[in-house]
Protein backbone atom coordinates (compact mmCIF):
# COMPACT_ATOMS: atom_id res chain seq x y z
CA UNK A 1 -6.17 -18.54 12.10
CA UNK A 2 -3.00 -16.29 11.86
CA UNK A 3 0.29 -17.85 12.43
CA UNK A 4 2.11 -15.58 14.42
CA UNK A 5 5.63 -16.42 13.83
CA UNK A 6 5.67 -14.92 10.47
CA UNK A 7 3.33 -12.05 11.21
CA UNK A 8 4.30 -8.76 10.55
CA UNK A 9 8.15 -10.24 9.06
CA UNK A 10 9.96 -7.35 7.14
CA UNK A 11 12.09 -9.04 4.51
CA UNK A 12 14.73 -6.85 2.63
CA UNK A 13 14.63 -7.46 -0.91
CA UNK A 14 18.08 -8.39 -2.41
CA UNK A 15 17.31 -6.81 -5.68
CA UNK A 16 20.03 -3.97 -5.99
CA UNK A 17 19.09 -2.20 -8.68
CA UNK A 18 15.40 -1.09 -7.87
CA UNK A 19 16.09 -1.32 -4.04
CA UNK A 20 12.75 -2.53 -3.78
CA UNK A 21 11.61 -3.65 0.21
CA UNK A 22 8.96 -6.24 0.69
CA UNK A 23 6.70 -6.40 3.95
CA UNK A 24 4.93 -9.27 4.59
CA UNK A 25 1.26 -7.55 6.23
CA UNK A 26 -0.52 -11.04 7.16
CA UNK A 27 0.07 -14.67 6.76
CA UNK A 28 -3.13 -16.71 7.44
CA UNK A 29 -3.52 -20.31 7.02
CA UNK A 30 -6.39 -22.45 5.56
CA UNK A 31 -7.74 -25.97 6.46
CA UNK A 32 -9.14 -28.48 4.02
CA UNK A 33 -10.52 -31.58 5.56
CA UNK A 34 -9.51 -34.45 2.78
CA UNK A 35 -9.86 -38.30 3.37
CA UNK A 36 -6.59 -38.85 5.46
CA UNK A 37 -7.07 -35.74 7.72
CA UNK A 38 -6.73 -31.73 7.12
CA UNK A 39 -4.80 -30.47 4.17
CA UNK A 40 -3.44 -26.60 5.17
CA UNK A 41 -2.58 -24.13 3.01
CA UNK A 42 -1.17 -20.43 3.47
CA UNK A 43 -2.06 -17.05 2.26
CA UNK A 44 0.18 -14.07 2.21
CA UNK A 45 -0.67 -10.41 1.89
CA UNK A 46 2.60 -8.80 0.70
CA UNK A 47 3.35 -5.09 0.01
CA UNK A 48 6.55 -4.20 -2.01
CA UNK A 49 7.53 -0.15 -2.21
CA UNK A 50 10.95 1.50 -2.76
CA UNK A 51 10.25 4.87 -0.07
CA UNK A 52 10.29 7.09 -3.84
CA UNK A 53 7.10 7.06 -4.63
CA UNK A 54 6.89 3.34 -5.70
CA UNK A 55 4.16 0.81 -4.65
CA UNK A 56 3.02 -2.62 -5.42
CA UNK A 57 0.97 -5.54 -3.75
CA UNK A 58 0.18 -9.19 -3.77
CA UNK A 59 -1.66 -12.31 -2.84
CA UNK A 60 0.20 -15.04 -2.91
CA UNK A 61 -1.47 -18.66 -1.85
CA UNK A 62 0.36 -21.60 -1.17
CA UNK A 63 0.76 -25.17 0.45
CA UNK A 64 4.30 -24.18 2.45
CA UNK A 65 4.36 -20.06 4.02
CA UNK A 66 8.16 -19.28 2.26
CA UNK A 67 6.01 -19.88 -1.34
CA UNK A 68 2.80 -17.99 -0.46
CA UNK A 69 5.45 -15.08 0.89
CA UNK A 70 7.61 -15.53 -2.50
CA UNK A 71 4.17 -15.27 -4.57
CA UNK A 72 2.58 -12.24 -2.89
CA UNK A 73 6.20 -10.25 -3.48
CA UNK A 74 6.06 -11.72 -7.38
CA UNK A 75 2.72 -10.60 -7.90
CA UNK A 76 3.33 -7.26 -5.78
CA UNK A 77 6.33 -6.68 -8.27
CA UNK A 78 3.99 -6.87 -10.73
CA UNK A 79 1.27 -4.39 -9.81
CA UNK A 80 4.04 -1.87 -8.83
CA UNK A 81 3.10 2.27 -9.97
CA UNK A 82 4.26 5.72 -9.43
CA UNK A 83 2.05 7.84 -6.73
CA UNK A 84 1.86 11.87 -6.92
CA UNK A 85 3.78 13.63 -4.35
CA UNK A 86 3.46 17.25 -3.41
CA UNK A 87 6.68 17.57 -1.16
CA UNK A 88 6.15 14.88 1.58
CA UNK A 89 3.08 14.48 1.57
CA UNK A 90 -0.12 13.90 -0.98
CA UNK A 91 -1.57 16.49 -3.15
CA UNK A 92 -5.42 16.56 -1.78
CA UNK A 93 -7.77 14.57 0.27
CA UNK A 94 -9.17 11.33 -0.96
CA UNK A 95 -10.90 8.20 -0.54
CA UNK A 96 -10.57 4.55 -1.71
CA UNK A 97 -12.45 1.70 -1.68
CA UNK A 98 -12.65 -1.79 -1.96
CA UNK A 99 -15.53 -3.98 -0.88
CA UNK A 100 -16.35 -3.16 2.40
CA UNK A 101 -13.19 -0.73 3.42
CA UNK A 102 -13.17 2.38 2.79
CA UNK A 103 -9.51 4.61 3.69
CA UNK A 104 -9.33 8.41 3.91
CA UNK A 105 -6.23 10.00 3.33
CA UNK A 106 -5.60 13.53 3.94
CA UNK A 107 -2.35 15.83 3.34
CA UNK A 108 -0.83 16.58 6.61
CA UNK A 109 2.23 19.66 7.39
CA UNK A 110 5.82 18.79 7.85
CA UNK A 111 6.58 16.81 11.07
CA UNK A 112 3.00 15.17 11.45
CA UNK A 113 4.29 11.63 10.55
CA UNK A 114 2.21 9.22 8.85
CA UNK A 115 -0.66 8.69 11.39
CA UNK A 116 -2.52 5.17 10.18
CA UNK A 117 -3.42 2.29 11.53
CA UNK A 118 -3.16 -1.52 10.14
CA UNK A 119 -2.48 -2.16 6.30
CA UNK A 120 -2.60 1.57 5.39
CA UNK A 121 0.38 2.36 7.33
CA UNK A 122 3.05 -0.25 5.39
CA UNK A 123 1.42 0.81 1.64
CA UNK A 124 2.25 4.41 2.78
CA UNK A 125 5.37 4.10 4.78
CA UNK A 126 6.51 1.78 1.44
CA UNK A 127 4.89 4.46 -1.14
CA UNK A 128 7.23 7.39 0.41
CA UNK A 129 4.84 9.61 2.11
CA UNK A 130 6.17 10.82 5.11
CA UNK A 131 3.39 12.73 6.04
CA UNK A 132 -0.24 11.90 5.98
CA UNK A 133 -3.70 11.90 7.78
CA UNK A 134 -5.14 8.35 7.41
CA UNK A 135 -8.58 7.14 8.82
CA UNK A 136 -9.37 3.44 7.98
CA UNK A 137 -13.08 2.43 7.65
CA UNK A 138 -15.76 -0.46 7.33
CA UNK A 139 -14.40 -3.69 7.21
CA UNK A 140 -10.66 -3.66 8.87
CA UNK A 141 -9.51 -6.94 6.79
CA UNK A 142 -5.90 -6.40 6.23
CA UNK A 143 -6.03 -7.40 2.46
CA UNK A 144 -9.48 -5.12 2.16
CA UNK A 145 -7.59 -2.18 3.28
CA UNK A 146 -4.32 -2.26 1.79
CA UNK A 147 -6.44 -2.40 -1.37
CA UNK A 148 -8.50 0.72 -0.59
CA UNK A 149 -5.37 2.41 0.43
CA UNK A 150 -3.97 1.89 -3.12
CA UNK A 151 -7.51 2.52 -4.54
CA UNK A 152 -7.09 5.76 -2.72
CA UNK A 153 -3.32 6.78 -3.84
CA UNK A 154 -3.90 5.69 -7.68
CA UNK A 155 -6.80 8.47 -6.90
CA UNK A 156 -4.11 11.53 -6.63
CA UNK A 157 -3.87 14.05 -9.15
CA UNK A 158 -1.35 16.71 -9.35
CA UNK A 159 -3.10 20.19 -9.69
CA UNK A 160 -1.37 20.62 -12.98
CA UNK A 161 -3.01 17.57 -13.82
CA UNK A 162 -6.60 18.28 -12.68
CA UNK A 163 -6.14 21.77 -14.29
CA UNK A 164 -4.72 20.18 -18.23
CA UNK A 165 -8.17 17.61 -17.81
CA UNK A 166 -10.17 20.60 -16.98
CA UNK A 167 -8.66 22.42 -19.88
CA UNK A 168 -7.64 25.52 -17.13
CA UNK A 169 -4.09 27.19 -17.08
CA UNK A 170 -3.06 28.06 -13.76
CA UNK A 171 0.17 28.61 -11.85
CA UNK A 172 1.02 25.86 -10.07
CA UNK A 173 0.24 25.39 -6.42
CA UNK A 174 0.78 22.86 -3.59
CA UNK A 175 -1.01 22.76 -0.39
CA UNK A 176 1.20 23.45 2.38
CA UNK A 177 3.55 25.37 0.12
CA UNK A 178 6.14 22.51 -0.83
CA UNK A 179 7.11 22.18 -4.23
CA UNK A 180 5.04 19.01 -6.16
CA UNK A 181 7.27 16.04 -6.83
CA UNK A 182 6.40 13.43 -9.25
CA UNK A 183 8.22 10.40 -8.46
C-alpha cells in the first residue's frame, strides 16, 4: 500500500557544491503483525542526478518515511556515475535489465523531449538527457525499472570507445550530427 502524501515529493538537495537534486519515485509501507498489533515500516525508492550527466539511486527502509527518504538519497549518493552523452541525447540504442523489466532507450533528434513513462523518466530527466526514446517493459515495478534504466545507461559507449575496444581508428561520429559530450 502506497502512501500518497509523499508520493512523487521532489526534494531539493541543499548540498551546494555538487548541486545534486533528489526525487523521491515511491514510498510504500510494510505491515508486520507482532504480539501487541501491526508494526509498519517504510520503503523509499530515491533517485539523486545533477541534469550533467550524473546519476545515482537508492533503497532506503525504515520504521518513520523522513528516514527511509534520508536512506534511499544516502545510498543513491553513493551509487552516483557519469553517463555518455552525444549532444542531448544518448550515443546508440540499448537495453537494460533487471529481473523482470526490461527498458529500451533509443537516441531521439533535437526537440523530441524525453518520451518515458514511470521510473525511467526521473533517472533520465536527473541523468541530463534531454532527448530520448524510452519504452518500458515486463514487470512495471517502480524500483525494477529505475534499475533497468540505469542497467541500460551504464550500457552506453561512446563510438570512440567501442572503436579503441575494437582496436579500429575512425573519425569520430555522432548520430544526429551533435558533437559527443562526456560528462
Amino acid at each position: 500500500m502506497e502512501n500518497k502524501l509523499y508520493k512523487d515529493r521532489m526534494i531539493k538537495d541543499d548540498v551546494s557544491s555538487s548541486e545534486m537534486e533528489e526525487y523521491v519515485v515511491q514510498v510504500k509501507r510494510c505491515s508486520k503483525v507482532v504480539k501487541g498489533g501491526r508494526r509498519m515500516s517504510f520503503s523509499a525508492v530515491v533517485v539523486v542526478g545533477d541534469h550533467k550527466g550524473c546519476v545515482g539511486y537508492g533503497l532506503g527502509k525504515a520504521n518513520e518515511v523522513a528516514d527511509a527518504i534520508r536512506k534511499g538519497g544516502d545510498i543513491a549518493r553513493k551509487t552516483l556515475f557519469q553517463i555518455k552523452l552525444c549532444g542531448t541525447t544518448i550515443p546508440h540504442d540499448v537495453l537494460g535489465k533487471f529481473s523482470a523489466s526490461k527498458v529500451m532507450l533509443k537516441p531521439a533528434v533535437d526537440g523530441t523531449g524525453v518520451i518515458a513513462g514511470g521510473g525511467a523518466r526521473v533517472v533520465l530527466n536527473l541523468a541530463g538527457v534531454h532527448n530520448v526514446l524510452a519504452k518500458s517493459m515486463g514487470s512495471n515495478n517502480k524500483w525494477n525499472v529505475v534499475h533497468a534504466t540505469i542497467n541500460a545507461l551504464q550500457q552506453l559507449r561512446t563510438k570512440a570507445e567501442a572503436d579503441a575496444m575494437r582496436g579500429v581508428s575512425r573519425p569520430d561520429h555522432c548520430p544526429a550530427g551533435a558533437p559527443e559530450t562526456k560528462l
